[in-house]
Structures are given as C-alpha cells and as structure tokens.
Protein backbone atom coordinates (compact mmCIF):
# COMPACT_ATOMS: atom_id res chain seq x y z
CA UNK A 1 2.66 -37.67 -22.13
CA UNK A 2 5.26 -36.99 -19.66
CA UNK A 3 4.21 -38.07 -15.91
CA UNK A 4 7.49 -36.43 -14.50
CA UNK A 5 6.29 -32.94 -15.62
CA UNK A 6 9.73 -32.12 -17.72
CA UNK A 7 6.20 -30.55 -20.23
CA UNK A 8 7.39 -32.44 -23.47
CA UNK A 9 3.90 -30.96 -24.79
CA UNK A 10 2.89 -29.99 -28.16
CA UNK A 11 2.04 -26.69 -29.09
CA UNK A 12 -1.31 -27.55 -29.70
CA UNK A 13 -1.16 -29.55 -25.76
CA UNK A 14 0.30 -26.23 -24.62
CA UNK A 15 -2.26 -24.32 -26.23
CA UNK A 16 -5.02 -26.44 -24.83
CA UNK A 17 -3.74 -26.72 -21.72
CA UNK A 18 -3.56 -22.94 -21.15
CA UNK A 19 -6.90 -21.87 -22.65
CA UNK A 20 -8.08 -24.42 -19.78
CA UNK A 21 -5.99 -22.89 -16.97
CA UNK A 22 -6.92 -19.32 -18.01
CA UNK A 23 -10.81 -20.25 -18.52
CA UNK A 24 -10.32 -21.21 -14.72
CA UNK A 25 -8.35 -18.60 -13.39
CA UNK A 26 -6.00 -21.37 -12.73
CA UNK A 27 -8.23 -23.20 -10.65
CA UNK A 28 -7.72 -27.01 -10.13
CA UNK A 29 -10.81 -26.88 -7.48
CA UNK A 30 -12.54 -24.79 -10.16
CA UNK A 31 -11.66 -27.41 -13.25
CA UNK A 32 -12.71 -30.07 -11.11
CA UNK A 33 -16.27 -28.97 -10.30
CA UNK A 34 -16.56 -28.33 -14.09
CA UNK A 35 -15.12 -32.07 -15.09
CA UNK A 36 -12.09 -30.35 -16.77
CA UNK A 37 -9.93 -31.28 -14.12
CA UNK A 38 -8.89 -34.68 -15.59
CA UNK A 39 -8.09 -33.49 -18.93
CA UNK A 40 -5.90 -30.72 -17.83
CA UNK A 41 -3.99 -32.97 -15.77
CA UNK A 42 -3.69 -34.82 -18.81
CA UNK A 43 -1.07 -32.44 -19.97
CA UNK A 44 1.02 -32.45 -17.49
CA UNK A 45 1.81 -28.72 -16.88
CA UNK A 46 4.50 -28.20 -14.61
CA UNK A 47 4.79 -26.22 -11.45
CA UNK A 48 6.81 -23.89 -13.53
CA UNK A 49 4.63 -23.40 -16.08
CA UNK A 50 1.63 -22.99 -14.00
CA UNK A 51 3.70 -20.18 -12.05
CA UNK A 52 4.61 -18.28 -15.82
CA UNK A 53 0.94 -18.40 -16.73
CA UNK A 54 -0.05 -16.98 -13.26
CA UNK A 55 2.15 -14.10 -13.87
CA UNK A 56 0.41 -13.21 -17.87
CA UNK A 57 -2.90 -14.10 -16.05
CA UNK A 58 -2.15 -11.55 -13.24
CA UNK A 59 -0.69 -9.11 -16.14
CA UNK A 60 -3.83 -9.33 -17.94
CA UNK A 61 -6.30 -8.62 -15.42
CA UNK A 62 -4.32 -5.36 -14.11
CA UNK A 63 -4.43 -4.30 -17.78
CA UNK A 64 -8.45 -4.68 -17.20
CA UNK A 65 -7.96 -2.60 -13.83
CA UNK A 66 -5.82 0.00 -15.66
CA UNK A 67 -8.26 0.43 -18.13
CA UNK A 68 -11.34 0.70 -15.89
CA UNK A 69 -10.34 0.60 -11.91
CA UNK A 70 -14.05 -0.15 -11.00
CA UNK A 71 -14.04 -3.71 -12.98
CA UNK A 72 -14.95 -5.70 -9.81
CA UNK A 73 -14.92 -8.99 -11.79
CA UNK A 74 -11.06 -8.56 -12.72
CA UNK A 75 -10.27 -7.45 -8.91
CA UNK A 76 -11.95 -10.41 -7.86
CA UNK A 77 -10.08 -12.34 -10.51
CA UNK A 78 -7.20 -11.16 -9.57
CA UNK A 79 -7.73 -11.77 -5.24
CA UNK A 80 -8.51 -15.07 -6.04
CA UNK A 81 -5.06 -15.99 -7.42
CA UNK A 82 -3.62 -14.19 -4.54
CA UNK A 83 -5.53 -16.51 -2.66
CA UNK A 84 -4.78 -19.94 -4.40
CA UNK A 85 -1.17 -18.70 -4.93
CA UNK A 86 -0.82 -17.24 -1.07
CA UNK A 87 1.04 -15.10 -3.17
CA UNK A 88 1.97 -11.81 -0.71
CA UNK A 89 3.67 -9.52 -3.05
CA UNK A 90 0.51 -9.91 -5.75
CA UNK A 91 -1.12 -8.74 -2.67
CA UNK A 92 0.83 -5.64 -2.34
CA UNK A 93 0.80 -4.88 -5.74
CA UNK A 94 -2.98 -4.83 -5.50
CA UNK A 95 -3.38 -3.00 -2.16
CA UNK A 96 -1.12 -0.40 -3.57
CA UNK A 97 -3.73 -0.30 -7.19
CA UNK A 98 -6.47 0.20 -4.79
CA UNK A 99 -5.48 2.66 -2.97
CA UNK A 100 -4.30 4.80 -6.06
CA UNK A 101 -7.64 4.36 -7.18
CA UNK A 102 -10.00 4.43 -4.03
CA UNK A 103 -10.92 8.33 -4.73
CA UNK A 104 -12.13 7.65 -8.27
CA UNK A 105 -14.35 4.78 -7.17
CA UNK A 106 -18.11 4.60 -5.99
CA UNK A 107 -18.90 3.21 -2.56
CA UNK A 108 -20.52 -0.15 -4.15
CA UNK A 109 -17.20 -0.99 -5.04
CA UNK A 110 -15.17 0.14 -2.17
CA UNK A 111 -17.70 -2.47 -0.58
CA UNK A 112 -16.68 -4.99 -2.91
CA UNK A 113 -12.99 -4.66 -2.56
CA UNK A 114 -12.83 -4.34 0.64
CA UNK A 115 -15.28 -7.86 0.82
CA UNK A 116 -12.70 -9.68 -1.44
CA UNK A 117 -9.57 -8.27 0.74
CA UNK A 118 -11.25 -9.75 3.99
CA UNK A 119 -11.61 -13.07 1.56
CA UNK A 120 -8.16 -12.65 1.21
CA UNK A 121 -7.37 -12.18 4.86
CA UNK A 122 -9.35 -15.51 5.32
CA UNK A 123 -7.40 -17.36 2.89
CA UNK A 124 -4.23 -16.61 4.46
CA UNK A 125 -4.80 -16.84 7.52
CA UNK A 126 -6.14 -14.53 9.71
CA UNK A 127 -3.42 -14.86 12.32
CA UNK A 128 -0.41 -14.20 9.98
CA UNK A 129 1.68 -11.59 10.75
CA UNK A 130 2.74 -11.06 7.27
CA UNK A 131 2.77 -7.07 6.48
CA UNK A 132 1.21 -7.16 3.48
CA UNK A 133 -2.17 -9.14 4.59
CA UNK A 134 -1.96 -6.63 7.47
CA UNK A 135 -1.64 -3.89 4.93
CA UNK A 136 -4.79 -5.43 2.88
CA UNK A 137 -6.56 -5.38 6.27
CA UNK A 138 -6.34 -2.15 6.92
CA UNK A 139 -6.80 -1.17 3.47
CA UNK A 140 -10.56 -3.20 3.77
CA UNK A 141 -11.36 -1.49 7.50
CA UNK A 142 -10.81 2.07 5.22
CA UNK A 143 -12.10 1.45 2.64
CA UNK A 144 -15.85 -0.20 5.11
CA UNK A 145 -15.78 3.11 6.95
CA UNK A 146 -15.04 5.43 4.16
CA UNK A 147 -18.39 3.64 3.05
CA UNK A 148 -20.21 4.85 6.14
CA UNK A 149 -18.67 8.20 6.36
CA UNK A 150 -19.48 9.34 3.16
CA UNK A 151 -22.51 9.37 0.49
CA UNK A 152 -23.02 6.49 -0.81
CA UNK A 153 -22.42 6.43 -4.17
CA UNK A 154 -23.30 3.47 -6.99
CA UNK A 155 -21.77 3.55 -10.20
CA UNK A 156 -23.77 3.53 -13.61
CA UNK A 157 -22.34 -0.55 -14.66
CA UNK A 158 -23.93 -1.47 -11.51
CA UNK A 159 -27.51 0.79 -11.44
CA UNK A 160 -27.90 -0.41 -15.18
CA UNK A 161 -27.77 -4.11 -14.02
CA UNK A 162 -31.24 -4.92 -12.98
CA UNK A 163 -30.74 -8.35 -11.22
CA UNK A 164 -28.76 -5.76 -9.02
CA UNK A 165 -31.32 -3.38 -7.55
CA UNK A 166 -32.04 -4.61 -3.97
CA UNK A 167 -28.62 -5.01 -3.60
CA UNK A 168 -27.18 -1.66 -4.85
CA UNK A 169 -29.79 0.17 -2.00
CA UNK A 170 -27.54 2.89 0.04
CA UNK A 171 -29.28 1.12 3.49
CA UNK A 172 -28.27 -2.39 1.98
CA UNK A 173 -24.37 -1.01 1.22
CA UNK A 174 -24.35 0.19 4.32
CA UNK A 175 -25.82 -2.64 6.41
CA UNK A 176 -22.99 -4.72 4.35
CA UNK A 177 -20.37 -2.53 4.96
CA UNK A 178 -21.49 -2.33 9.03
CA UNK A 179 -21.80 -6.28 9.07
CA UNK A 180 -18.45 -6.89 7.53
CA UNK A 181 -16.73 -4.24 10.38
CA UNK A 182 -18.28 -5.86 13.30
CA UNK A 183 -17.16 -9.11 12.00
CA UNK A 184 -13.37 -8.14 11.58
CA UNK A 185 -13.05 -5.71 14.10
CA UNK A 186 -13.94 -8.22 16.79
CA UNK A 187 -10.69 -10.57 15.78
C-alpha cells in the first residue's frame, strides 16, 4: 500500500474503499465507532479522492431530493457532509433546494430541516459571519415560525410509521418548533 497517499490502489481497493466511504457518508468518526475505520485507512485514499467521492455522494443524495423533496434521511445525509466538509457553497446549494421546495412540504419536515440547518449552524460555528450559514439561519428561523403560523401538517411516510406517533402530534411539532426558536433566537 502506499503510505504517501499518491492511491496506487487496485480497482478492487478502490472499489472497497468507496463502498466503505459511501456506507458512512464519508465518516471517519462514523467508520470508527463501527470498527471500519482501520481498514479504510488501509487503503490509503487521498484527500483528493475523498473530496471527488464527496461531490458523487452529494450528487446522489440531491438526485434523492429531486425525486422526493420530503426525503428527510437524504437532507440529513446531505447536512451532515456540509458539516464534516464545512463545506459553505454545499450549504447554499441546499438552502437554495429548500427554499424551492418549502411550499410543497408538510410542517413535520419543515421542523426537521430547519433542526438539521441549526445542526449545521452548530457545526460551523455559530459566530461565523459567513453569508451562507447566515442564509441557512434564517432559512431555519422561517421555516420554525412558518411551523407555528400555519396548520400543522404531517405527511403520509411519516403518519404510516408507527414508532413515529407521539412524535408526529401537532402540540409535540409545535412545542419542538417553539423550543428550537427560543434557543436560537436568544444568541
């Protein structure tokens, strides 16, 4: 293997190495609390490389946003590499998705993405000034109080999901959606 990371892998390495990093999301924290950490780092994926498959990963999951703008997993997905990338114009690019789609969506997942925005916001830094974490901000403080303002609405993927019942209650969205403004309206 090559320690310098000039990736002299084989295809079947390369292969390997990427169903790993895309299992994880690109994780190391996440392939290390599984015990897959070692083995990836076995490969010796470059920085470069890493960066390439962030990009199809972040490709992929938009495609899964395109197709159904209410797939929470995918925008989570997605935030998360923002987050372990600090990567500000993935951030746009998903502010800007969101609000395109915010009319079509229920209020259980407004509540979500505005949640993972603030996660976001927390992984960068909450003092940045950078415009597009401000822009995410204020796209999460909408998106909490268009969750107050109007009905609250739950779509069918997440009424048909029975582990989710207590949690998809209109006073339980809303006591979320009131916790999570007095929280980051105070900062």
């Amino acid at each position: 293997m090559d320690p310098v990371g000039t990736n002299n892998m084989t295809l079947e390495d390369n292969r390997t190495a990427k169903e790993i990093f895309m299992y994880y999301g690109g994780s190391h924290f996440f392939m290390d609390r599984e015990g897959d950490y070692e083995r990836y780092k076995s490969f010796y994926v470059s920085q470069e490389q890493e960066r390439d498959w962030y990009s199809e990963l972040q490709a992929n999951l938009l495609a899964k946003l395109d197709a159904d703008p209410a797939d929470t997993d995918s925008f989570s997905d997605f935030c998360r590499t923002v987050i372990q990338n600090k990567d500000a114009d993935a951030l746009r690019l998903i502010v800007l998705k969101s609000k395109a789609i915010h009319d079509h969506i229920d209020s259980f997942t407004k509540l979500l993405m505005a949640e993972q925005f603030l996660r976001v916001i927390d992984g960068f830094g909450m003092k940045t000034t950078n415009s597009d974490v401000l822009q995410a901000y204020d796209t999460a403080i909408e998106f909490l109080n268009e969750v107050l303002k109007q009905p609250i609405t739950v779509a069918p993927r997440y009424r048909d999901n029975g582990y989710l019942q207590d949690v998809i209650r209109a006073q339980k969205i809303i006591e979320r959606a009131e916790k999570a403004l007095k929280k980051w309206t105070r900062k």
